[in-house]
C-alpha atoms as a PDB file:
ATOM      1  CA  UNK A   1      36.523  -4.240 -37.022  1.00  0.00           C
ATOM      2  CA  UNK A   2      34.863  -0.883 -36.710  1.00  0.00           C
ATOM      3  CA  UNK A   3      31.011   0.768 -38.049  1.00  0.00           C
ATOM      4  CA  UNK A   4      32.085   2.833 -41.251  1.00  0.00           C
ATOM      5  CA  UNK A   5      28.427   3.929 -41.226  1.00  0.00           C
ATOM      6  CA  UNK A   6      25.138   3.696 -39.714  1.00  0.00           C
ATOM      7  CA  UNK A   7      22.473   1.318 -40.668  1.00  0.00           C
ATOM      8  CA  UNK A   8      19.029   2.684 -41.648  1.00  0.00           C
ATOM      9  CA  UNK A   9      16.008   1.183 -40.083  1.00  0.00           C
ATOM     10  CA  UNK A  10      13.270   1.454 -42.083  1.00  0.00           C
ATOM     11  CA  UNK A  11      10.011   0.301 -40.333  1.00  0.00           C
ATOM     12  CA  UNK A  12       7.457  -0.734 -42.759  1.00  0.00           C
ATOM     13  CA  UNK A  13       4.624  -3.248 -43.345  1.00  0.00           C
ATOM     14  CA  UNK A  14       5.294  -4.852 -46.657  1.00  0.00           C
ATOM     15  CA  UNK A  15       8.146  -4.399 -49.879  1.00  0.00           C
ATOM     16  CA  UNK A  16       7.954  -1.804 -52.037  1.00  0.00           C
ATOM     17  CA  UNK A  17       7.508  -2.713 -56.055  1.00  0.00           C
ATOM     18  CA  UNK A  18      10.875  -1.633 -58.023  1.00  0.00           C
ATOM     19  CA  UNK A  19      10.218   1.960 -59.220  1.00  0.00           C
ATOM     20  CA  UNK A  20      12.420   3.318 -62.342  1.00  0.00           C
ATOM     21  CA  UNK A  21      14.092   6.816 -61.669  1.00  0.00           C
ATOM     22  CA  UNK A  22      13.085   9.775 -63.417  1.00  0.00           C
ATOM     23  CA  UNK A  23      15.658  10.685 -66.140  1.00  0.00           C
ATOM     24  CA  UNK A  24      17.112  13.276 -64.374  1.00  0.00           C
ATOM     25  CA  UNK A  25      17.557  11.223 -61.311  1.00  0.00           C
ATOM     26  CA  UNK A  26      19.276   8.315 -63.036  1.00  0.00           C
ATOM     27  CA  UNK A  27      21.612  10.871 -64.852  1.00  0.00           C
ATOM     28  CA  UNK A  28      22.761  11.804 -61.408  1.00  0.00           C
ATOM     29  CA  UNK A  29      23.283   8.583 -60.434  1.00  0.00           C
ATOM     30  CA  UNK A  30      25.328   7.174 -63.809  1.00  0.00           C
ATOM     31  CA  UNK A  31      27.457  10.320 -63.138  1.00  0.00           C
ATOM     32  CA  UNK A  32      28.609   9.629 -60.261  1.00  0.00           C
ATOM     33  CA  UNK A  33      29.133   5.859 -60.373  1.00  0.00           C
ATOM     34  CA  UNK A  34      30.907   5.539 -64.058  1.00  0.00           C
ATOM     35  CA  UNK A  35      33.995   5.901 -62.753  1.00  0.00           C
ATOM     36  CA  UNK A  36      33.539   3.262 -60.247  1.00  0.00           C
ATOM     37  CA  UNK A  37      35.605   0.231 -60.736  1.00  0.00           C
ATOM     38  CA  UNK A  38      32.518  -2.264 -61.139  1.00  0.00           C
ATOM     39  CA  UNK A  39      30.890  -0.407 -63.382  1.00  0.00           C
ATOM     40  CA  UNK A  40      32.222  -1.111 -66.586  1.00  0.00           C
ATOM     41  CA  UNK A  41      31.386  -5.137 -66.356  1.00  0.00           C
ATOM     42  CA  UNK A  42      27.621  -3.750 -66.705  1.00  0.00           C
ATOM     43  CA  UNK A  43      28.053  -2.599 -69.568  1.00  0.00           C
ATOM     44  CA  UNK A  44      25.267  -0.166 -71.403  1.00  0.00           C
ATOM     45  CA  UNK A  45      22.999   0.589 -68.443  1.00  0.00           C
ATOM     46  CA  UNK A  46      19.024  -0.115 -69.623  1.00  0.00           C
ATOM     47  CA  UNK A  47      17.515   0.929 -65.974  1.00  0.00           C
ATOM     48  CA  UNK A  48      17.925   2.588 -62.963  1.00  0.00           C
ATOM     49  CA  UNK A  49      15.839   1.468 -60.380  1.00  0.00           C
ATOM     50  CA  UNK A  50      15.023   1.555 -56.839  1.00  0.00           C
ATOM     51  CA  UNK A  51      15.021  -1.298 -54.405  1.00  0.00           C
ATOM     52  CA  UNK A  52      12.409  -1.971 -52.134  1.00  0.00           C
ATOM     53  CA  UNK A  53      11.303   1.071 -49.639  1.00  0.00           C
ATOM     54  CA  UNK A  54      15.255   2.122 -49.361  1.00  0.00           C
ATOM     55  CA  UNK A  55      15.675   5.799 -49.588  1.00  0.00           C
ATOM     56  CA  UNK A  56      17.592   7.320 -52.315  1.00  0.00           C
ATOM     57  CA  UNK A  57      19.817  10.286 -52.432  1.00  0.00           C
ATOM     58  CA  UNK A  58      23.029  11.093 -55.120  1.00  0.00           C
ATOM     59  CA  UNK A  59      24.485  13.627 -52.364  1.00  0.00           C
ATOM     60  CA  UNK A  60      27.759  11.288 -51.401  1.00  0.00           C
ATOM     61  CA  UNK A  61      29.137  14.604 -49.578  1.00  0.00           C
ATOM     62  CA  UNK A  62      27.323  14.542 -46.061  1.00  0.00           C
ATOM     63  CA  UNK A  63      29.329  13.047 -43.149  1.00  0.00           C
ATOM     64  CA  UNK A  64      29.766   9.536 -42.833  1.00  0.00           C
ATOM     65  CA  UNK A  65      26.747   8.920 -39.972  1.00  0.00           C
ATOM     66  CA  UNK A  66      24.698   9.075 -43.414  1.00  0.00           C
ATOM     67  CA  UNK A  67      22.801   6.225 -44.090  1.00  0.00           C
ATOM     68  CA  UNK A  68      24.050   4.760 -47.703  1.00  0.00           C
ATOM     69  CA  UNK A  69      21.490   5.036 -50.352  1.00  0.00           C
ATOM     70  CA  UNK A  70      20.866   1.814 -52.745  1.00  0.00           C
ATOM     71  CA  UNK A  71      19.760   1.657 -56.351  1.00  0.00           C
ATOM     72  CA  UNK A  72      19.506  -1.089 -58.971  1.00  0.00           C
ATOM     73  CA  UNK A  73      21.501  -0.912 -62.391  1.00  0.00           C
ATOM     74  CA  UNK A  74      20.134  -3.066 -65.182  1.00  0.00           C
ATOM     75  CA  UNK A  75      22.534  -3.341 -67.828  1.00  0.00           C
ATOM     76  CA  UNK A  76      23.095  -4.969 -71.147  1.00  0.00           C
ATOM     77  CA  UNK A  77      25.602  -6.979 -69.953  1.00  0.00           C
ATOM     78  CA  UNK A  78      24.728  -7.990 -66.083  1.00  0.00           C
ATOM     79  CA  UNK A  79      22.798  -6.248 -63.404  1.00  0.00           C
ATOM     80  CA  UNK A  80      24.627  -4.567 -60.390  1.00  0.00           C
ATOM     81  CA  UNK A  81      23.876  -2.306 -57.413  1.00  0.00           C
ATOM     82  CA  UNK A  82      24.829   1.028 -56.582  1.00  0.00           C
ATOM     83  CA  UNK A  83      25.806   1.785 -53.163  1.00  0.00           C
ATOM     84  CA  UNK A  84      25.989   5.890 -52.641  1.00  0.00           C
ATOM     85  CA  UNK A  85      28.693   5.573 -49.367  1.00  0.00           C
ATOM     86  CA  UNK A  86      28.401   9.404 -47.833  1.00  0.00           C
ATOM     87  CA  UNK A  87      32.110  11.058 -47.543  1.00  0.00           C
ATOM     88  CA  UNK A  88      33.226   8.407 -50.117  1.00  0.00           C
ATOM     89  CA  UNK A  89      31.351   8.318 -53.033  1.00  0.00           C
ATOM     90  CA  UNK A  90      29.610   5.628 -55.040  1.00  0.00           C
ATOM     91  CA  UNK A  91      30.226   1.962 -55.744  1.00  0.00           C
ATOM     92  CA  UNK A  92      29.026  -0.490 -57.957  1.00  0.00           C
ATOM     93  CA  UNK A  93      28.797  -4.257 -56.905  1.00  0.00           C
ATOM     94  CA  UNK A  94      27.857  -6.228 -60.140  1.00  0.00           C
ATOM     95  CA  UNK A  95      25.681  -8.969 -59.591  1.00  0.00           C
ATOM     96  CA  UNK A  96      28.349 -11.510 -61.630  1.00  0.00           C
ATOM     97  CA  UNK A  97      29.566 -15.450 -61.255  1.00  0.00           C
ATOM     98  CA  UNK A  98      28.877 -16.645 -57.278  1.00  0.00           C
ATOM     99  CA  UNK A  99      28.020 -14.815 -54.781  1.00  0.00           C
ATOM    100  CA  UNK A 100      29.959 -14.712 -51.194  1.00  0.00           C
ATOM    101  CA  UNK A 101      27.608 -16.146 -48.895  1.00  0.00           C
ATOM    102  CA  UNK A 102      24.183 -17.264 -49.526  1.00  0.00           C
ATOM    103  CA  UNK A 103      21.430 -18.491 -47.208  1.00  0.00           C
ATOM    104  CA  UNK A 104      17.214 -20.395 -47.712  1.00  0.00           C
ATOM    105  CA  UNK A 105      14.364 -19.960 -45.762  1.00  0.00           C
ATOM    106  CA  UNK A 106      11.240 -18.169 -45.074  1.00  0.00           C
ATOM    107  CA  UNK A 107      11.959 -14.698 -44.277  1.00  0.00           C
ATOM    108  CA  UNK A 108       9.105 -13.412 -44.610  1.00  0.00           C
ATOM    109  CA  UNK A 109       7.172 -10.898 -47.103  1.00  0.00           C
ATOM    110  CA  UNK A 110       7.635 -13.223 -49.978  1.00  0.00           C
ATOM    111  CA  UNK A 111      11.521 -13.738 -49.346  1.00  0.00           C
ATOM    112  CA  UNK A 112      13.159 -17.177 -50.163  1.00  0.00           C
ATOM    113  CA  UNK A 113      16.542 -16.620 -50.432  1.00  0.00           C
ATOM    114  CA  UNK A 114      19.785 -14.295 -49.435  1.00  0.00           C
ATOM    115  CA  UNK A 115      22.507 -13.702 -51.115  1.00  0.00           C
ATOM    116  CA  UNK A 116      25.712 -11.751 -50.208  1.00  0.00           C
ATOM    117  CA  UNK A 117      27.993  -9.686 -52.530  1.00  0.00           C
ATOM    118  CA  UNK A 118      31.358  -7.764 -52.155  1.00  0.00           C
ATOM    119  CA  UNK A 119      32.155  -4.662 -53.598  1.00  0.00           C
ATOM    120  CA  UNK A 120      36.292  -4.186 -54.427  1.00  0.00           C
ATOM    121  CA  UNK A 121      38.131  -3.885 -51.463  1.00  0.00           C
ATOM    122  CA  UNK A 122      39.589  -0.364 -51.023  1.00  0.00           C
ATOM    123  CA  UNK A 123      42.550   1.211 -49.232  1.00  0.00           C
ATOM    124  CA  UNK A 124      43.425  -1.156 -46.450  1.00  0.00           C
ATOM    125  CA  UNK A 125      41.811  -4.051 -47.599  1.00  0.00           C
ATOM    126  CA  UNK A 126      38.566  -2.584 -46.741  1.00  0.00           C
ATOM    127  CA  UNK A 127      35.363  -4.162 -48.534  1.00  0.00           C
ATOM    128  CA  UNK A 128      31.495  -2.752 -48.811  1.00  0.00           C
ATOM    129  CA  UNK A 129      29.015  -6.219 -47.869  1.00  0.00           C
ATOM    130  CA  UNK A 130      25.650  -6.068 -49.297  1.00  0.00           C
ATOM    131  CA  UNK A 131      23.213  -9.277 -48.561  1.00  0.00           C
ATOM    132  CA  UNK A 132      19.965  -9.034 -50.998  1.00  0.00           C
ATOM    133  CA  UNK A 133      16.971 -10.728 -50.776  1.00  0.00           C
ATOM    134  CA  UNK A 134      14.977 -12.289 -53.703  1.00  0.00           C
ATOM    135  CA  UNK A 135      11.463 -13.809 -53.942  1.00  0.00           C
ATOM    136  CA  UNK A 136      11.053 -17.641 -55.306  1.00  0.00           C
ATOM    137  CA  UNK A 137      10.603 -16.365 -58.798  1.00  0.00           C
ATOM    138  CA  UNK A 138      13.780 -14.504 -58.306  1.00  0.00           C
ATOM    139  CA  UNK A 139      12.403 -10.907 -57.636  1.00  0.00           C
ATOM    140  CA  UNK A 140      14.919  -8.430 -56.210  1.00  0.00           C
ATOM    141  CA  UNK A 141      12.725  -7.879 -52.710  1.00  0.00           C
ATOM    142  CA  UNK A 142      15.097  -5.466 -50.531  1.00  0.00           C
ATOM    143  CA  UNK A 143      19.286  -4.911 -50.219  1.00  0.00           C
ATOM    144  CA  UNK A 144      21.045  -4.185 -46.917  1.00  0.00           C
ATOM    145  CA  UNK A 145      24.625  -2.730 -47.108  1.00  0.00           C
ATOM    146  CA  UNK A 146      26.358  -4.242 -43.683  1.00  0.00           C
ATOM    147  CA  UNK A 147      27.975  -1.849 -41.448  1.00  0.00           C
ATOM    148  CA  UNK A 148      31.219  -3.810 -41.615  1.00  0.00           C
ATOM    149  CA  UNK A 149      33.099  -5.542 -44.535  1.00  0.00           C
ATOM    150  CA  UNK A 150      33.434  -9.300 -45.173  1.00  0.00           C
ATOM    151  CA  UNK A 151      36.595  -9.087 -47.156  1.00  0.00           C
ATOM    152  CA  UNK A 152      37.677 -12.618 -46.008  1.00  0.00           C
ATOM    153  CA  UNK A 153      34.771 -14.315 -45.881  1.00  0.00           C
ATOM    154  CA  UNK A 154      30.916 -14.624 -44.566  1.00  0.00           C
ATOM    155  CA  UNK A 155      29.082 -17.587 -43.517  1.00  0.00           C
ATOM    156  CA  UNK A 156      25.022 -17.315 -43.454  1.00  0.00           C
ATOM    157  CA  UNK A 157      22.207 -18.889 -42.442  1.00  0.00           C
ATOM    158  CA  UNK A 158      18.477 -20.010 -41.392  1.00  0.00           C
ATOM    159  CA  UNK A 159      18.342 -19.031 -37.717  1.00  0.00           C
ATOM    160  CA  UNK A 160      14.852 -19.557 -35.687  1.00  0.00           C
ATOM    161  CA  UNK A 161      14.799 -16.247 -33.789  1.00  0.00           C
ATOM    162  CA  UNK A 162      10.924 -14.722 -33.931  1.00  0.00           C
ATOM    163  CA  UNK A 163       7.485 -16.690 -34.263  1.00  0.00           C
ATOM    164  CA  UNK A 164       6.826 -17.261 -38.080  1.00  0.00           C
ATOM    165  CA  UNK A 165       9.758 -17.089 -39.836  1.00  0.00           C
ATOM    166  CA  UNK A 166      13.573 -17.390 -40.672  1.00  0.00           C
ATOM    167  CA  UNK A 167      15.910 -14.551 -39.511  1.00  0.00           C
ATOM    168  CA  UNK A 168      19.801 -14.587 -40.607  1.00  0.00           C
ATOM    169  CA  UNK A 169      22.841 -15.275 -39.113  1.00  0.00           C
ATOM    170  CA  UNK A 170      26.055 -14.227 -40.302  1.00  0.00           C
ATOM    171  CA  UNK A 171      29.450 -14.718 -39.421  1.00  0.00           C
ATOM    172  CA  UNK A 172      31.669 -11.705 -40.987  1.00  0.00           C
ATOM    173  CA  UNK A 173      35.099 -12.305 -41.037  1.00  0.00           C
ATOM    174  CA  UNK A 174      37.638  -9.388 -41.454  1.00  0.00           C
ATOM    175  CA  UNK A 175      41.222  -9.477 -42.208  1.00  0.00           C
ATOM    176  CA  UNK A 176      44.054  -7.521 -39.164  1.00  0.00           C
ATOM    177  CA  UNK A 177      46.752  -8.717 -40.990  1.00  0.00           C
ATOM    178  CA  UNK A 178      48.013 -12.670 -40.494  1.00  0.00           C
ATOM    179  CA  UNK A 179      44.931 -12.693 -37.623  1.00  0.00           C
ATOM    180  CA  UNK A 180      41.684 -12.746 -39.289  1.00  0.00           C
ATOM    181  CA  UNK A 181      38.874 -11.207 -36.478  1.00  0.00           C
ATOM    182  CA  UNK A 182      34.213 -12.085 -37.215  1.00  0.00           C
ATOM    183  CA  UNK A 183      31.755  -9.754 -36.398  1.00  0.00           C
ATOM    184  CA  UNK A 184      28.497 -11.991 -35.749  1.00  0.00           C
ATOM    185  CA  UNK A 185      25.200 -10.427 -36.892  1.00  0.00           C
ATOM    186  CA  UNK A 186      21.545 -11.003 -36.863  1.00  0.00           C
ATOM    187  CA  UNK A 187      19.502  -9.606 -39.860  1.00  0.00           C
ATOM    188  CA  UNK A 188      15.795  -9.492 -39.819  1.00  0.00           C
ATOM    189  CA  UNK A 189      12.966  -8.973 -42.618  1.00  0.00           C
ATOM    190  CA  UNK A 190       9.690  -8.829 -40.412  1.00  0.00           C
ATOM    191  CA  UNK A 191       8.858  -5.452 -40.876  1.00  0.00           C
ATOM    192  CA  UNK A 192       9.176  -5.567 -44.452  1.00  0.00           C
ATOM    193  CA  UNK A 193      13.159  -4.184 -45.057  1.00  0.00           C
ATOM    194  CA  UNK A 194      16.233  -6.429 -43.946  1.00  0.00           C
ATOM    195  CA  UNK A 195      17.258  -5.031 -41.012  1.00  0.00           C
ATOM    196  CA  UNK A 196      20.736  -5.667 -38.558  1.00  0.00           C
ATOM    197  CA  UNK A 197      18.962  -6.259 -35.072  1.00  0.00           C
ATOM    198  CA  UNK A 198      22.269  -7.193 -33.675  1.00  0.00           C
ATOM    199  CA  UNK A 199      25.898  -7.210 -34.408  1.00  0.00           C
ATOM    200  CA  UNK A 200      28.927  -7.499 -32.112  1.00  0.00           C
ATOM    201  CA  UNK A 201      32.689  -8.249 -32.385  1.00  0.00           C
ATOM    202  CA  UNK A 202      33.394 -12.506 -31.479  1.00  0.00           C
ATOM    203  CA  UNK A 203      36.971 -11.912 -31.045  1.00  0.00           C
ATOM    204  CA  UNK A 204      40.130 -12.551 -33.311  1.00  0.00           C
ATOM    205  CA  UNK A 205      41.599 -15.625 -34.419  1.00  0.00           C
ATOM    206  CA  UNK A 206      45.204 -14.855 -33.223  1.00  0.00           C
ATOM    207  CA  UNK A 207      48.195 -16.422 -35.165  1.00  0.00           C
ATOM    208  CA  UNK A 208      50.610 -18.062 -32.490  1.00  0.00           C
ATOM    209  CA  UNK A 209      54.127 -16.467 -32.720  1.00  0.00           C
ATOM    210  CA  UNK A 210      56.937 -18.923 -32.064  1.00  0.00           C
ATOM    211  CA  UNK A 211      59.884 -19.017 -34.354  1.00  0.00           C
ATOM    212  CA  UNK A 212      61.342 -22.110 -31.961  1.00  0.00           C
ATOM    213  CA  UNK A 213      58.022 -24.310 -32.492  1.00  0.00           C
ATOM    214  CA  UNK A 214      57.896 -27.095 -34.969  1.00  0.00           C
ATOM    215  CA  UNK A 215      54.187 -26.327 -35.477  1.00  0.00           C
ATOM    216  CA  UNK A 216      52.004 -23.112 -36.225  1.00  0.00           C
ATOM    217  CA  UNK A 217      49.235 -22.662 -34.432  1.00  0.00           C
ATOM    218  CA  UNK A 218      46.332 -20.330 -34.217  1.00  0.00           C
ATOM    219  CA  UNK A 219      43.115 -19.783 -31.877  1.00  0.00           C
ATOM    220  CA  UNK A 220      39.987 -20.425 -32.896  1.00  0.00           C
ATOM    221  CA  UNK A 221      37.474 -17.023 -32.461  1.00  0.00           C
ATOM    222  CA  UNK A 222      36.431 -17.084 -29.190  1.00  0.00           C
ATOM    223  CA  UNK A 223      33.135 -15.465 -29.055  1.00  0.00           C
ATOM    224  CA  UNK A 224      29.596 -16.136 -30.464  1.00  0.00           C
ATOM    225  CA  UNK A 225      25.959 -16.117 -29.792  1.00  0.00           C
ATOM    226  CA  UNK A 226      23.482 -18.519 -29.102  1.00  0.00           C
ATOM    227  CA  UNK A 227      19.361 -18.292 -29.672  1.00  0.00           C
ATOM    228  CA  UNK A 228      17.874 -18.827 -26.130  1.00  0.00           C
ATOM    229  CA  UNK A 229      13.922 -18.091 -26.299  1.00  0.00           C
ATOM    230  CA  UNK A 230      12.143 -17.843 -29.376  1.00  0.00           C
ATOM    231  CA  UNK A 231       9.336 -16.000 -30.016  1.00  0.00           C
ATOM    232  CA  UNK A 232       7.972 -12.607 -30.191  1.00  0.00           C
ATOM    233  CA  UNK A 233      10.026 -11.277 -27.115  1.00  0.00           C
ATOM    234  CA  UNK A 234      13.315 -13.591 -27.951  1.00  0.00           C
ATOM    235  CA  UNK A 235      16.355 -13.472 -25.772  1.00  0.00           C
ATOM    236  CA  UNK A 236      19.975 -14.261 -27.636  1.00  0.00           C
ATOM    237  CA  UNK A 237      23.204 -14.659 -24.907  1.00  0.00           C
ATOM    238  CA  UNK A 238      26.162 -12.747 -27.458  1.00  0.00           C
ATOM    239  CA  UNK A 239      29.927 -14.441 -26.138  1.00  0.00           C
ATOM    240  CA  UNK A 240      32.160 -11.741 -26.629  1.00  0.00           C
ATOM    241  CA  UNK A 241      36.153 -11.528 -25.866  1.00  0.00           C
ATOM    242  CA  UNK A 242      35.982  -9.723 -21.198  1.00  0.00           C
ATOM    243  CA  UNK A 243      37.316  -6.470 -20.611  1.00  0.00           C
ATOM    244  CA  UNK A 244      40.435  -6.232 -18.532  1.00  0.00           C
ATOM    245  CA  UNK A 245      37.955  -3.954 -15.932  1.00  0.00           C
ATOM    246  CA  UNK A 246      35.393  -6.554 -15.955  1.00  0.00           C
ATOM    247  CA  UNK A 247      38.022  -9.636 -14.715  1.00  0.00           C
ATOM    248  CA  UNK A 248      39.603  -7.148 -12.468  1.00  0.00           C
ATOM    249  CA  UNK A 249      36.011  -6.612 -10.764  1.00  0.00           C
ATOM    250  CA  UNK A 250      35.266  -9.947 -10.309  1.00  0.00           C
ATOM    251  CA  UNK A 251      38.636 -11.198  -9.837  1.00  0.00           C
ATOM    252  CA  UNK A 252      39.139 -13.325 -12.453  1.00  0.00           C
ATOM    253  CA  UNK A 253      42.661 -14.093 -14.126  1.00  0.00           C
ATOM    254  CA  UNK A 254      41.922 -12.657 -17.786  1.00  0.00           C
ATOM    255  CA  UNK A 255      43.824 -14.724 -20.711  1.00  0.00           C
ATOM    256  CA  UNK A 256      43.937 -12.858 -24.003  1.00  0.00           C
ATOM    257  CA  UNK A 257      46.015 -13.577 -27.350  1.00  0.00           C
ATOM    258  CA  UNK A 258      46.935 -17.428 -26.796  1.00  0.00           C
ATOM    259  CA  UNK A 259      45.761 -20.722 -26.542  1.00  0.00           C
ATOM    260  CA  UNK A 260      43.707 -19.447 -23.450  1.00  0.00           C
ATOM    261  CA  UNK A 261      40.950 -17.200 -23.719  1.00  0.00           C
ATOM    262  CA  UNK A 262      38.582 -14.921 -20.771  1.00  0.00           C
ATOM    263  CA  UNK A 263      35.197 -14.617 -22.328  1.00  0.00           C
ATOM    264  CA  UNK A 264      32.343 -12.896 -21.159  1.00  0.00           C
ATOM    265  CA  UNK A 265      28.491 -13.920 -21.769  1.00  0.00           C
ATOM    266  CA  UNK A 266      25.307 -11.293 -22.086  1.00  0.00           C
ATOM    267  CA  UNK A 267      22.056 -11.794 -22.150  1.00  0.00           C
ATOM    268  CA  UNK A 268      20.412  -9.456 -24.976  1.00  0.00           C
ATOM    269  CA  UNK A 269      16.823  -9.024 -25.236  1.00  0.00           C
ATOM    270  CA  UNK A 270      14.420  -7.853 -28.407  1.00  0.00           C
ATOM    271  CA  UNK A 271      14.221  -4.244 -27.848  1.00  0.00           C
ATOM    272  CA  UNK A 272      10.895  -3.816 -29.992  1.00  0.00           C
ATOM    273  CA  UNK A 273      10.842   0.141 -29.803  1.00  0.00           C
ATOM    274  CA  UNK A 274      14.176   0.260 -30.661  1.00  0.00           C
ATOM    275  CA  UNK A 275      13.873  -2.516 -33.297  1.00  0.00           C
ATOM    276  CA  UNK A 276      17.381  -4.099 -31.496  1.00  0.00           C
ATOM    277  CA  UNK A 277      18.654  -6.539 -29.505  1.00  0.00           C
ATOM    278  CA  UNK A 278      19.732  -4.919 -26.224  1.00  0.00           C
ATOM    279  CA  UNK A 279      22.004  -6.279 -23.145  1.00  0.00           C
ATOM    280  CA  UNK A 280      20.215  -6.894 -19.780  1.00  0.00           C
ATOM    281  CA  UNK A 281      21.863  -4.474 -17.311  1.00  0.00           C
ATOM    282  CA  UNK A 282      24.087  -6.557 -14.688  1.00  0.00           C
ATOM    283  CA  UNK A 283      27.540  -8.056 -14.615  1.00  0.00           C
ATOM    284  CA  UNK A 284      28.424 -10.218 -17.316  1.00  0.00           C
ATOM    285  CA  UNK A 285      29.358 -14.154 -17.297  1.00  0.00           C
ATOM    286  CA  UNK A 286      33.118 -14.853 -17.267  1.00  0.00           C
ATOM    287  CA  UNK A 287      34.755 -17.886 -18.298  1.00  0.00           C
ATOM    288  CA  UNK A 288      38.251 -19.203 -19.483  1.00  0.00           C
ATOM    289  CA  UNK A 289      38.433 -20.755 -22.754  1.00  0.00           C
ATOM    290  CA  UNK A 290      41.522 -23.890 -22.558  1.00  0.00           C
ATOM    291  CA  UNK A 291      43.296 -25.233 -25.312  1.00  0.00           C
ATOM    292  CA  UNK A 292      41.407 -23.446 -27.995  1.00  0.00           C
ATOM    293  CA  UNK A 293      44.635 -23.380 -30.514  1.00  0.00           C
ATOM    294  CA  UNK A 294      44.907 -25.822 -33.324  1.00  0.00           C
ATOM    295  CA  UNK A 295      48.244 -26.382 -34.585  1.00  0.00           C
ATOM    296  CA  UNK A 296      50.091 -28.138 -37.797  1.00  0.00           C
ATOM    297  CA  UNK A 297      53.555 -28.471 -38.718  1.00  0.00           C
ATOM    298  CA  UNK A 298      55.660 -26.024 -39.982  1.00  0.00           C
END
């Protein structure tokens, strides 16, 4: 899976109230989302508001580096948000029956709870991922838009990463065809917006291809990260799938694609300027993976 977009980092003390747009604002905005395919189960819009401190502009035309803009639609009928995707144009994501992924805790700033949503999946399967966070008497706090789409699935939760509170792991799992491939992520509310600190490719699971097997089988996702220190300068090692130059330079026999898998381990650290995890300079860990393939008959 690739970035369709950059992610804005917003650095900010504490969560903006909900602010309604001007008239001529929210005209813009009902303009150019009505013809979105969510938009309809809304039904007569009531409000257009913004969400937390997240900046807001109706131009979909720049290039795609553009941060995407958020706003909240309050309808007659159900709520939704408005993602304004630059070089696409705008979709709606109504806030209807469950959502995709949803995760408790205390992540700071008043937030409880996070819930993920999926837009309709485009051309190629493609999907937008939003994860909201709400307060414990359900107010709408902040909304991230991923930078990749969870059109298969997400898992989320509670993960102990800085002194105080509850950051957010997700797995993000993204269809190739028959072999489904997760981006892992860490998301992070302590300066006051949800922000991805850290997000990396764990590998593919690959479907085994063997039309004289009785069984089917197909690897389990290789890669992954684990939370090593804790605290206000933590340290996360991110498992990710080696490079055929990085088992050639430490000559190691590289497995890729089958029951056998050459993984290499990083040590990241909390870049605070940056607001990012960061890899420690140095030659990564390799290892082989065995037997990571589970099978059932045909």
């Amino acid at each position: 899976m690739m970035m369709r977009f950059a992610i804005c980092l917003l650095l900010l003390g504490s969560v903006a109230q909900a602010a309604p747009l001007d008239t001529q604002a929210a005209d813009a905005v009902l303009k150019e989302c009505k013809n979105s395919p969510g938009f309809a189960a809304l039904g007569e819009i009531k409000s257009v508001e913004t969400i937390g401190n997240r900046p807001f502009a109706v131009n979909t035309k720049a290039d795609n580096d553009t941060p995407p803009s958020v706003v909240h639609l309050l309808g007659k009928t159900a709520r939704g948000y408005a993602v304004m995707l630059q070089g696409i144009g705008c979709e709606v994501i109504p806030v209807v029956g469950k959502p995709t992924g949803f995760a408790k805790g205390n992540f700071g700033g008043g937030a409880t709870v996070a819930y993920a949503l999926n837009g309709a999946c485009g051309g190629g399967g493609i999907c937008t991922t939003v994860v909201s966070l709400k307060s414990k008497d359900d107010r709408l706090l902040d909304l991230l838009v991923l930078s990749e789409g969870c059109e298969v699935a997400i898992s989320m939760q509670k993960r102990a990463v800085f002194s105080g509170r509850d950051s957010i792991e997700i797995g993000c799992f993204g269809s190739g065809g028959a072999d489904v491939g997760r981006a892992d992520m860490i998301l992070d509310a302590g300066t006051g917006s949800l922000e991805q600190l850290l997000v990396f490719s764990a590998g593919t699971g690959w479907v085994q291809i063997d039309d004289e097997s009785p069984k089917r089988c197909t690897a389990r996702i290789p890669g992954g990260l684990t939370v090593v220190k804790v605290g206000d300068k933590p340290e996360i090692d991110v498992t990710m799938m080696s490079e055929p130059e990085e088992a050639e330079e430490q000559h190691v026999e590289r497995f890729s694609g089958g029951c056998d898998a050459t993984v290499a381990t990083r040590r990241h650290v909390f870049d605070k300027r940056a607001n990012k995890f960061v890899a420690k300079p140095g030659k990564p860990r390799l290892r082989t993976l065995r037997k990571i393939c589970t099978c059932e008959k045909k």
